[in-house]
Protein backbone atom coordinates (compact mmCIF):
# COMPACT_ATOMS: atom_id res chain seq x y z
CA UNK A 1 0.00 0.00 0.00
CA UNK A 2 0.98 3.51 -0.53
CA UNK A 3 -0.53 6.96 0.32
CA UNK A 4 -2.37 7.68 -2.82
CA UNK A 5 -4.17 4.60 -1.76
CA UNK A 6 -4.65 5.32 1.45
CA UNK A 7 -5.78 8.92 0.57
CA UNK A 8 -8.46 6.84 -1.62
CA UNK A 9 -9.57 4.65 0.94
CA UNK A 10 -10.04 7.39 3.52
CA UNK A 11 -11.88 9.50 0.97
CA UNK A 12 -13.86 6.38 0.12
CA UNK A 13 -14.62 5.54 3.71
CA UNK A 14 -15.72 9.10 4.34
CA UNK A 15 -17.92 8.60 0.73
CA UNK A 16 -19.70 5.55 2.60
CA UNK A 17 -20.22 7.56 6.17
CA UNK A 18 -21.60 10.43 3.75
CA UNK A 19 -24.23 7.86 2.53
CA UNK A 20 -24.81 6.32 5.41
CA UNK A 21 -26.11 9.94 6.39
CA UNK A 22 -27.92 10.90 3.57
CA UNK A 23 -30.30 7.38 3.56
CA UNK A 24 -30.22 6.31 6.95
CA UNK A 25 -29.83 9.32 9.09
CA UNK A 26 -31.99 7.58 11.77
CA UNK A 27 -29.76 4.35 11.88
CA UNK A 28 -26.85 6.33 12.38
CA UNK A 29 -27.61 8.85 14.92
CA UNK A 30 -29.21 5.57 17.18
CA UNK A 31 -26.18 4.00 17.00
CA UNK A 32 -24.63 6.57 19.25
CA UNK A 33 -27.42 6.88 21.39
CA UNK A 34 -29.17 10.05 19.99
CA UNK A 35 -32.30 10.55 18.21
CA UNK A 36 -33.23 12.32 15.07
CA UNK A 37 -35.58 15.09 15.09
CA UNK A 38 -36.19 17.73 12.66
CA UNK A 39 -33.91 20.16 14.78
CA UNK A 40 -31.15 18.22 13.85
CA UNK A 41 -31.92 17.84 9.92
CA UNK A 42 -30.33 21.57 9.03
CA UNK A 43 -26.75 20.16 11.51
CA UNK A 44 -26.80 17.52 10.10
CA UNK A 45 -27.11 18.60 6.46
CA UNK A 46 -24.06 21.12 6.90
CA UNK A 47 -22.17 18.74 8.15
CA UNK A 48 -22.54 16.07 5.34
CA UNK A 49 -22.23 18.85 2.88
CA UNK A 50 -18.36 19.61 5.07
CA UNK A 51 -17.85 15.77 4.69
CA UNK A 52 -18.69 15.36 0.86
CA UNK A 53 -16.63 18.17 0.16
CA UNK A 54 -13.43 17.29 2.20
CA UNK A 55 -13.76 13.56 0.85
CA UNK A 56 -13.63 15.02 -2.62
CA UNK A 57 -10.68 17.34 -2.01
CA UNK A 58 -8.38 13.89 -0.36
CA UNK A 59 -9.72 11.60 -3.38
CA UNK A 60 -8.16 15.00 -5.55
CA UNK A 61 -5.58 15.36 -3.24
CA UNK A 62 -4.00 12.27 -5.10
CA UNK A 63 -3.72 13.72 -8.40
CA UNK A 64 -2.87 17.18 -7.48
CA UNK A 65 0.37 16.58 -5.49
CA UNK A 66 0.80 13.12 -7.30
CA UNK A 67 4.41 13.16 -6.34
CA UNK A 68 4.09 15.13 -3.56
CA UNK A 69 1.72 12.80 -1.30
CA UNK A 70 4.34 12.64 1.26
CA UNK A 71 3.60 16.35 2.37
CA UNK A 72 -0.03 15.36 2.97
CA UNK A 73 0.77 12.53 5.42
CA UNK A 74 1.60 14.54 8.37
CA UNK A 75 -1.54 16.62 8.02
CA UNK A 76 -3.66 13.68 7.56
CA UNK A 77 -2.22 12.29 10.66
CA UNK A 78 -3.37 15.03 13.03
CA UNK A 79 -7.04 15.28 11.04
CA UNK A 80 -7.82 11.72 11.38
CA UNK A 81 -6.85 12.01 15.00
CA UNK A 82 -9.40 14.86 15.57
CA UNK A 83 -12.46 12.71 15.43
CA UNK A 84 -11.41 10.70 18.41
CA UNK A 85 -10.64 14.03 20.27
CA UNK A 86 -13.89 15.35 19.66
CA UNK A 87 -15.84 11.92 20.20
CA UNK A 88 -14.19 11.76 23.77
CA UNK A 89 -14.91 14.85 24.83
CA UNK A 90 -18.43 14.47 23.95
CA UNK A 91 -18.47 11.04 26.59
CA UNK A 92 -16.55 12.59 28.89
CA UNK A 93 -19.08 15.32 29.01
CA UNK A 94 -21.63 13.25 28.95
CA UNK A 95 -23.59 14.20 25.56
CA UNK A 96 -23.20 11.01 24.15
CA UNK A 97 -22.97 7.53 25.30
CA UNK A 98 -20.15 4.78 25.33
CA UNK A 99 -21.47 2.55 22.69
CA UNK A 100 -19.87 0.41 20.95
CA UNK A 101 -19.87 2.54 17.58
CA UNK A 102 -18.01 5.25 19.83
CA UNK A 103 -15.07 2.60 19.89
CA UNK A 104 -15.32 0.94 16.52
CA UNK A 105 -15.28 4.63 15.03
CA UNK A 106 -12.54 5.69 17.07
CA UNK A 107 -10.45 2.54 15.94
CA UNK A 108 -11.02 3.59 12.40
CA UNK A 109 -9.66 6.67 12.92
CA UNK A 110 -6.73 5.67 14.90
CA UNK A 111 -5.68 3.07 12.44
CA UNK A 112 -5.75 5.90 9.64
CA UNK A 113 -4.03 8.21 11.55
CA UNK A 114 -1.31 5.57 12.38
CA UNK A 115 -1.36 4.31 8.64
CA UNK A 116 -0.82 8.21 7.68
CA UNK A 117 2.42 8.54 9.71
CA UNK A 118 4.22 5.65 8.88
CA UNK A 119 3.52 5.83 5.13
CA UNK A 120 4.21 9.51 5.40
CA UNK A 121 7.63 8.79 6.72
CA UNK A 122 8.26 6.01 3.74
């Protein structure tokens, strides 16, 4: 494997999260222990709009700076950590449940930000 793939499958894995939202908003937001309500339709909307636009600037990302990925890696490091920041300070505060998506998600996002360093340092 080597970052332009990796770049792909993060931007693809974001892609799939982004539909996951769009047709099964419900399903998503109970697997963290929250419910939908229309108070959370224009959030939620921004926010998948933010997602589909930074997973289309990483899957670009790789044909931009085609043989400049390595610059990208260290960046990518510190955003895929950011999730798992934000995640624990939401149970920490309380807002949202340990569930068990809370630590499969934060895997994910470790193992990418892992992944990003050492192929950034390749």
């Amino acid at each position: 494997m080597n970052i332009k793939l990796l770049l792909r499958i993060y931007a693809g894995l974001m892609a799939i999260m982004l539909l996951g939202g769009v047709f099964a908003p419900e399903a998503m937001m109970e697997g963290f222990g929250m419910s939908y309500t229309k108070e959370v339709v224009p959030i939620l909307h921004f926010a998948l709009m933010g997602q589909a636009l930074f997973a289309f600037v990483t899957f670009c990302l790789t044909n931009w700076l085609e043989a400049d990925l390595q610059k990208v890696a260290t960046t990518y490091t510190g955003i895929a950590l950011v999730p798992v920041l934000i995640n624990t300070y939401h149970a920490i505060s309380g807002l949202v449940p340990l569930v068990g998506a809370f630590y499969v998600e934060n895997a994910i996002w470790v193992t990418f930000a892992v992944l990003f360093f050492v192929y950034g340092k390749k």
